[in-house]
Protein backbone atom coordinates (compact mmCIF):
# COMPACT_ATOMS: atom_id res chain seq x y z
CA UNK A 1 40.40 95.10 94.73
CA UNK A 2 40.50 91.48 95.99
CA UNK A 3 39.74 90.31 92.08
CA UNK A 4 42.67 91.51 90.74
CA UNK A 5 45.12 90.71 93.42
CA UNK A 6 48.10 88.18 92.67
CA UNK A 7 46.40 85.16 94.10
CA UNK A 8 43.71 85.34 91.89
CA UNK A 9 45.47 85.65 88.93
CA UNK A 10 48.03 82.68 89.94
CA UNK A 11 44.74 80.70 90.20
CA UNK A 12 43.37 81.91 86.61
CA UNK A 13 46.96 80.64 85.29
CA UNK A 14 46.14 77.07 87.49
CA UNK A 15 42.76 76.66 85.56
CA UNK A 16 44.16 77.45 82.11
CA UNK A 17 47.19 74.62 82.85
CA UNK A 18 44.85 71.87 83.84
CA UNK A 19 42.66 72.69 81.25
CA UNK A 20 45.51 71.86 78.35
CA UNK A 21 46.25 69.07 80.56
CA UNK A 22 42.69 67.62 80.07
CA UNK A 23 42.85 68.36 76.32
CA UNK A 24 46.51 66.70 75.80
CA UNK A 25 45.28 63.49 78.12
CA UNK A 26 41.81 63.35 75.75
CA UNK A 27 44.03 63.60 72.55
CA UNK A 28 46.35 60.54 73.98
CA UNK A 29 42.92 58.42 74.29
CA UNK A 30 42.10 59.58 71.34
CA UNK A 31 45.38 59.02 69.69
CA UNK A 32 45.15 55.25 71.60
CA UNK A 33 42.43 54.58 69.97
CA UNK A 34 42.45 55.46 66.29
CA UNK A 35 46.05 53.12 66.31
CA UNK A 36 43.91 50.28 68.42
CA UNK A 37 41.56 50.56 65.43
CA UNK A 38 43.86 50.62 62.53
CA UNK A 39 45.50 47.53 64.09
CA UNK A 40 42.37 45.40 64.08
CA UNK A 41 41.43 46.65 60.62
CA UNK A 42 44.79 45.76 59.26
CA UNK A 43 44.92 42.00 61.46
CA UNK A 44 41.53 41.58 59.60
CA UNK A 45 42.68 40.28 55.79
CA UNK A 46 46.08 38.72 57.55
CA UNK A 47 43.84 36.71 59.70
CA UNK A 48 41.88 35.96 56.40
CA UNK A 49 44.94 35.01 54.35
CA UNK A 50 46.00 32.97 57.44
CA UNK A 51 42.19 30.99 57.17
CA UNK A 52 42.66 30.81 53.25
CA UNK A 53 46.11 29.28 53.53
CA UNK A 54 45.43 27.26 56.41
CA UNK A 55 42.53 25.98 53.96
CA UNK A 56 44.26 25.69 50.66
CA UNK A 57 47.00 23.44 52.78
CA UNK A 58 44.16 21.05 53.80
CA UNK A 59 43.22 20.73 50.27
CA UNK A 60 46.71 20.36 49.27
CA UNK A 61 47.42 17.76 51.99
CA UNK A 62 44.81 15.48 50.22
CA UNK A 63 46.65 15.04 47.80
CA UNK A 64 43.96 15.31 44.79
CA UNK A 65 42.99 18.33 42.70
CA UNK A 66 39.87 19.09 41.03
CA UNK A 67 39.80 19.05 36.81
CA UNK A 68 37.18 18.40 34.32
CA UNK A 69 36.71 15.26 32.30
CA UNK A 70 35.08 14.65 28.97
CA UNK A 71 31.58 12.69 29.49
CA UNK A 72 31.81 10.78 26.04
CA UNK A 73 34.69 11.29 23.40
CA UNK A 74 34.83 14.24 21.63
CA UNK A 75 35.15 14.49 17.66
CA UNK A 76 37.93 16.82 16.44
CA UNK A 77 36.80 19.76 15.74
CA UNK A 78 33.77 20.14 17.84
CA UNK A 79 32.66 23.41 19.74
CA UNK A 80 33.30 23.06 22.91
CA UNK A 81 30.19 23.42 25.63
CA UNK A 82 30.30 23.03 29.44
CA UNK A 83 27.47 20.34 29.18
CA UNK A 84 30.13 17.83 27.34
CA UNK A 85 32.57 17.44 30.70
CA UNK A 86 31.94 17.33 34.54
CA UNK A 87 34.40 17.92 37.56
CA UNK A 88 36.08 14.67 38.86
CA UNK A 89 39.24 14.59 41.63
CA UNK A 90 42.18 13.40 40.43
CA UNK A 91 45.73 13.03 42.40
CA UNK A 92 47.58 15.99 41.56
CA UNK A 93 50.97 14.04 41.11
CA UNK A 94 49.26 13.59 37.66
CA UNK A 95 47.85 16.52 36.58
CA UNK A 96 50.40 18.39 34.94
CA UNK A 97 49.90 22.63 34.87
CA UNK A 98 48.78 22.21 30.87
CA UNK A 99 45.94 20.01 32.06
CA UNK A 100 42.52 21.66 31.86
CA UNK A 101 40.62 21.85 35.64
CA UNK A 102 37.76 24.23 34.61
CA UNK A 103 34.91 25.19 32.60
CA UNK A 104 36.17 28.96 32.38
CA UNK A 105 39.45 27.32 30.48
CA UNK A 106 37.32 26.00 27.37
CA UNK A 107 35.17 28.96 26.56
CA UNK A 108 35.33 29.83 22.92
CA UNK A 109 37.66 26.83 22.25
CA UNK A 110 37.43 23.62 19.90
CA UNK A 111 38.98 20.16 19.86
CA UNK A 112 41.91 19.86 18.21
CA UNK A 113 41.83 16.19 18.32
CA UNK A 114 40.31 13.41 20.12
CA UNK A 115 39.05 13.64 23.87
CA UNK A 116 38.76 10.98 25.21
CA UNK A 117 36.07 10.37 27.67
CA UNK A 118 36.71 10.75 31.60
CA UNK A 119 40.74 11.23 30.59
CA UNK A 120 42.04 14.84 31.42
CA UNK A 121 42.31 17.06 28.50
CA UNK A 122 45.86 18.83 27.67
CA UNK A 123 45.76 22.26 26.27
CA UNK A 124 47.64 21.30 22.99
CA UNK A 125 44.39 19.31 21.74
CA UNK A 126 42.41 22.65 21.96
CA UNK A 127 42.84 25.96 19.46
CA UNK A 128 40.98 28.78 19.56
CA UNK A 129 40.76 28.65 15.49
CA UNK A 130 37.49 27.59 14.34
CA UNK A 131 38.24 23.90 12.22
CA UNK A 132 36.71 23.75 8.73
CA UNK A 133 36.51 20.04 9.49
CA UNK A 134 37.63 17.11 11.57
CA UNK A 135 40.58 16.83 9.92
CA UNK A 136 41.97 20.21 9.83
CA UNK A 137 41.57 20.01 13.40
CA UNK A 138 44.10 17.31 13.93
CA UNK A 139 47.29 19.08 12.20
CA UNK A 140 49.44 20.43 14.29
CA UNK A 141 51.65 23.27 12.95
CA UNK A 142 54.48 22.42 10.69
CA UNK A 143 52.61 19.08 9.41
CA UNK A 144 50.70 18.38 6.32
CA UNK A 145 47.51 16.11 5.53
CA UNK A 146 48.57 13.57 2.94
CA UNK A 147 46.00 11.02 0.84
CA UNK A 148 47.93 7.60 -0.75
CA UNK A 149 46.31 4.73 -2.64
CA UNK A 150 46.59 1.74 -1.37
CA UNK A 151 45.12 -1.69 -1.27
CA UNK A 152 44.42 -5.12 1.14
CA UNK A 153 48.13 -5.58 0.82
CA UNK A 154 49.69 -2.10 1.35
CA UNK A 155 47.39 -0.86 4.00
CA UNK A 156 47.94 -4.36 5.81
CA UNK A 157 44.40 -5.70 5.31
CA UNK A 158 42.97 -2.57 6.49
CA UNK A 159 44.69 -2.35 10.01
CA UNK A 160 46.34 0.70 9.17
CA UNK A 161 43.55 2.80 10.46
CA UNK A 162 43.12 6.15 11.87
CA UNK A 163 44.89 6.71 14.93
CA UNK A 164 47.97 3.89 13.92
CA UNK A 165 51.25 4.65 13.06
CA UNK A 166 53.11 3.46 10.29
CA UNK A 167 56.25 3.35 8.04
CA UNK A 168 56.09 4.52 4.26
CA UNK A 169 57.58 2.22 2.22
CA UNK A 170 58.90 3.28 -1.06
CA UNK A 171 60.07 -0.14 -3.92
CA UNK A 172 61.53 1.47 -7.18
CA UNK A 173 64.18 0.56 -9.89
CA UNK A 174 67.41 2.14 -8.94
CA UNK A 175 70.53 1.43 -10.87
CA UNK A 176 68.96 -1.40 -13.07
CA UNK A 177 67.64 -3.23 -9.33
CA UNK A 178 64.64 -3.03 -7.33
CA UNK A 179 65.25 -1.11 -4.16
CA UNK A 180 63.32 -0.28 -1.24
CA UNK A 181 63.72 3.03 0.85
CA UNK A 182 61.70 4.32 4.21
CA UNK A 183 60.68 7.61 3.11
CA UNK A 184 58.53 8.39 6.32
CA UNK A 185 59.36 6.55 9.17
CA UNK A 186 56.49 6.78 11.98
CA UNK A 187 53.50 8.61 9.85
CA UNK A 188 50.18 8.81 11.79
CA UNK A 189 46.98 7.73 9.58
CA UNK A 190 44.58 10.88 10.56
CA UNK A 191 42.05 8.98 8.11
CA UNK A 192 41.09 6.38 5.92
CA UNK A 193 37.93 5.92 3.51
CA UNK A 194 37.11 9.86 5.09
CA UNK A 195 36.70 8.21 8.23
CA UNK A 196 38.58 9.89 11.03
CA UNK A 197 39.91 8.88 14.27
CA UNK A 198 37.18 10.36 15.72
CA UNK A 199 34.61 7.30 13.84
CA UNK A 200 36.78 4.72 15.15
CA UNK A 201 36.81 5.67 18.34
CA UNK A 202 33.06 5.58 18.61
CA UNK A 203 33.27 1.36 17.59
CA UNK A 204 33.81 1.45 14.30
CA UNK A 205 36.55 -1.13 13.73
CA UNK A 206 39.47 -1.65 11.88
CA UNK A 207 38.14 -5.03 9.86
CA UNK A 208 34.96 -3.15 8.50
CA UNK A 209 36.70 -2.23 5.02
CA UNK A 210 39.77 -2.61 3.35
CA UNK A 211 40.08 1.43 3.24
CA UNK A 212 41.02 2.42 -0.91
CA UNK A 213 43.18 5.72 0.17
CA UNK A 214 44.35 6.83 3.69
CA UNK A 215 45.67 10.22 4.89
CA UNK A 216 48.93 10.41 6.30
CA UNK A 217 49.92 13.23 9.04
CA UNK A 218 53.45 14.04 7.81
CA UNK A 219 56.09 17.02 8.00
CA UNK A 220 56.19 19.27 5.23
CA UNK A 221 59.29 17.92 3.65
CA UNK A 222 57.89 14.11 4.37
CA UNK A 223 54.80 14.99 2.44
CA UNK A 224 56.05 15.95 -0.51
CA UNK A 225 58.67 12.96 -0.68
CA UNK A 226 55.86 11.08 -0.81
CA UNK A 227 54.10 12.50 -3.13
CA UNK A 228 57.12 12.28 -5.22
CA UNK A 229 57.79 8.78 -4.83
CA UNK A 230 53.96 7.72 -5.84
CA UNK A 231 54.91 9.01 -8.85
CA UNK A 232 57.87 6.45 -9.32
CA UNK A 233 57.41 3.37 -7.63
CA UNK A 234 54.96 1.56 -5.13
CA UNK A 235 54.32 2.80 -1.84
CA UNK A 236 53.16 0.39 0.80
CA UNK A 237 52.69 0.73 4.48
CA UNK A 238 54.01 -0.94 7.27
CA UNK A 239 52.36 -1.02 10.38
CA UNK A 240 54.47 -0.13 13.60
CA UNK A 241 53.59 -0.88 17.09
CA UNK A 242 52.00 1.37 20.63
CA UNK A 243 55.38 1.12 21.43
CA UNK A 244 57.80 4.31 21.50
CA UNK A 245 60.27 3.00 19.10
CA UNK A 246 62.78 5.52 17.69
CA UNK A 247 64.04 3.65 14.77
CA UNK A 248 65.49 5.82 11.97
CA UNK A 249 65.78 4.67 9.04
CA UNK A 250 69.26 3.39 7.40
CA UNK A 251 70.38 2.30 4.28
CA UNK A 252 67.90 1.03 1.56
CA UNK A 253 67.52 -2.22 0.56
CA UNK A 254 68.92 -3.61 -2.81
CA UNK A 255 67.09 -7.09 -4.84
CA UNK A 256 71.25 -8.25 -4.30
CA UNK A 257 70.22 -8.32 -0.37
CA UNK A 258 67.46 -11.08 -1.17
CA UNK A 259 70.05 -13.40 -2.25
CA UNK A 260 72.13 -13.16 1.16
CA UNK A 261 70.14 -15.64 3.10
CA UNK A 262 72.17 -14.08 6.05
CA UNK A 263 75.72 -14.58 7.60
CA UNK A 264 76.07 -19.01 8.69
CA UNK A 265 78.95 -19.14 11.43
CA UNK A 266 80.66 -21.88 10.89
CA UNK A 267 84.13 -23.44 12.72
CA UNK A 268 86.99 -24.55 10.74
CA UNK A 269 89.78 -25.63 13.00
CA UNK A 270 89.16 -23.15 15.94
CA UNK A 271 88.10 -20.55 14.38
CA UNK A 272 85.00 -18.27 13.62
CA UNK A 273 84.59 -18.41 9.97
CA UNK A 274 81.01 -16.46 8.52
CA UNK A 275 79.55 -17.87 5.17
CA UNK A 276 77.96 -15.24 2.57
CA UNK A 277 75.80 -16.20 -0.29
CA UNK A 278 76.33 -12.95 -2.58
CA UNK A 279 74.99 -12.56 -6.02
CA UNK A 280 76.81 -10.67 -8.90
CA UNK A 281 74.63 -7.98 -10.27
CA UNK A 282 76.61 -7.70 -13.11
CA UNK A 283 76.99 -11.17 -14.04
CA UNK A 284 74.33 -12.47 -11.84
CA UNK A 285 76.48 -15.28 -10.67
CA UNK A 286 76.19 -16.41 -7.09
CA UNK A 287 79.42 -17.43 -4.83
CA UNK A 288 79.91 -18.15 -1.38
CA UNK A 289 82.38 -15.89 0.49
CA UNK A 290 84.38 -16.18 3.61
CA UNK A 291 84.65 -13.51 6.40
CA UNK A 292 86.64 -13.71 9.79
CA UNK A 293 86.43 -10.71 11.75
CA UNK A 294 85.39 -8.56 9.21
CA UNK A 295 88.17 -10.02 6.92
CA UNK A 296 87.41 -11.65 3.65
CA UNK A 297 88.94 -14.86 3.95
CA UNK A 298 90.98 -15.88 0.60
CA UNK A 299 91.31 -19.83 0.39
């Protein structure tokens, strides 16, 4: 039986092995493919990132950012809307990460104080707590709103206007003498006449009125020292300067320290000699007296 002989069977075994051969080689291709596809799936978003970066380090190399700008000052207080700012470039050396750059970042917010137009807008002069007016908007945490009387005299002929800053001055009988104390140093007028710094900002000008109260923005402790000292004495106010003076107040001044019409070098035989004009509060008798080097000098 020539089908069943040896030869034939060795050559059913041969078409068997070439057929797993043909299988194993398609699976390879297969194989070869699937990874070729995974690999230009996966280069996809790297080559993307690459684009974006390669694009955010163009933007970057200009050297401005994008942010959004007031159009016209805004009132404290006010609701804020997307129609009261537009986008403007800015050089990003200057626009610090609490500095507001879009619309998104003012949703459901209100002015805590004063924007001013086209000037970037910090985060601290928003809150997310609906003011019941303009002037609850503009205290910060740990601060009080304070009202004082004054007049042409102690508001300094109506300069000390919203927005200023000012020393509270506090003249009261001490000990039998008139003395005068700094009881807030550096107090920010938030309003005066219930005009706010949000009025005088729109051109309404310091030399319309002689304002007959202004509120003080003062630290809890500040505000109720001056309270306290309206209630025994004058208070007065004395207008400071844009400047970012530190002072801190020293020692009060006594009615003796009117009589010292201040320290008169004079030389006598070589040396430094100061003259004092000092008044006896007890006997009310004036003398001169002598000092070298911080040394009375006895003649």
């Amino acid at each position: 039986m020539i089908g069943s002989g040896p030869y034939n069977r060795n050559r059913r075994r041969g078409g068997s092995n070439s057929t797993r051969v043909a299988a194993l080689g398609a699976g390879i291709v297969a194989v070869v493919v699937v990874i070729g596809t995974l690999l230009h799936v996966s280069s996809g978003p790297s080559n993307a990132r690459t684009l974006v970066a390669n694009s955010n380090q163009q933007v970057a190399d200009d050297g401005m950012i994008e942010i959004i700008v007031p159009l016209e000052n805004v009132p404290p207080g006010s609701t804020l809307e997307p129609n009261m700012f537009h986008r403007v470039r800015k050089p990003e050396i200057i626009v610090g990460p609490d500095i507001i750059r879009d619309f998104e970042e003012i949703k459901g917010l209100y002015s805590r104080g004063v924007l001013v137009s086209e000037q970037p807008v910090h985060r601290d002069f928003l809150t997310s707590l609906q003011p019941v007016n303009a002037l609850t908007a503009s205290i910060p945490n740990g601060y009080r709103a304070i009202a004082i009387s004054v007049d042409a005299t102690s508001s300094v002929e109506g300069w000390a206007q919203p927005g200023a800053r000012v020393d509270v001055i506090w003249v009261t009988k001490d000990f039998g003498s008139q003395m005068a104390y700094v009881v807030a140093p550096n107090a920010k007028v938030l309003s005066a006449n219930k005009k706010a710094e949000g009025a005088r900002l729109e051109g309404k000008e310091a030399d319309a009125e002689v304002p007959a109260t202004v509120t003080l923005l003062l630290s809890v402790r500040d505000s109720m020292r001056v309270r306290l000292a309206a209630l025994n004495g004058r208070l007065a106010l004395v207008l400071r300067g844009i400047d970012t003076d530190n002072f801190k107040p020293g020692s009060p001044i006594s009615q003796g320290a009117l009589f010292n019409v201040g320290p008169k070098p004079l030389v006598e035989n070589g040396r430094n000699i100061i003259d004092v004009k000092v008044k006896d509060r007890r006997t009310g008798k004036v003398e001169n007296l002598k000092f070298e080097d911080g040394q009375r000098v006895l003649e």
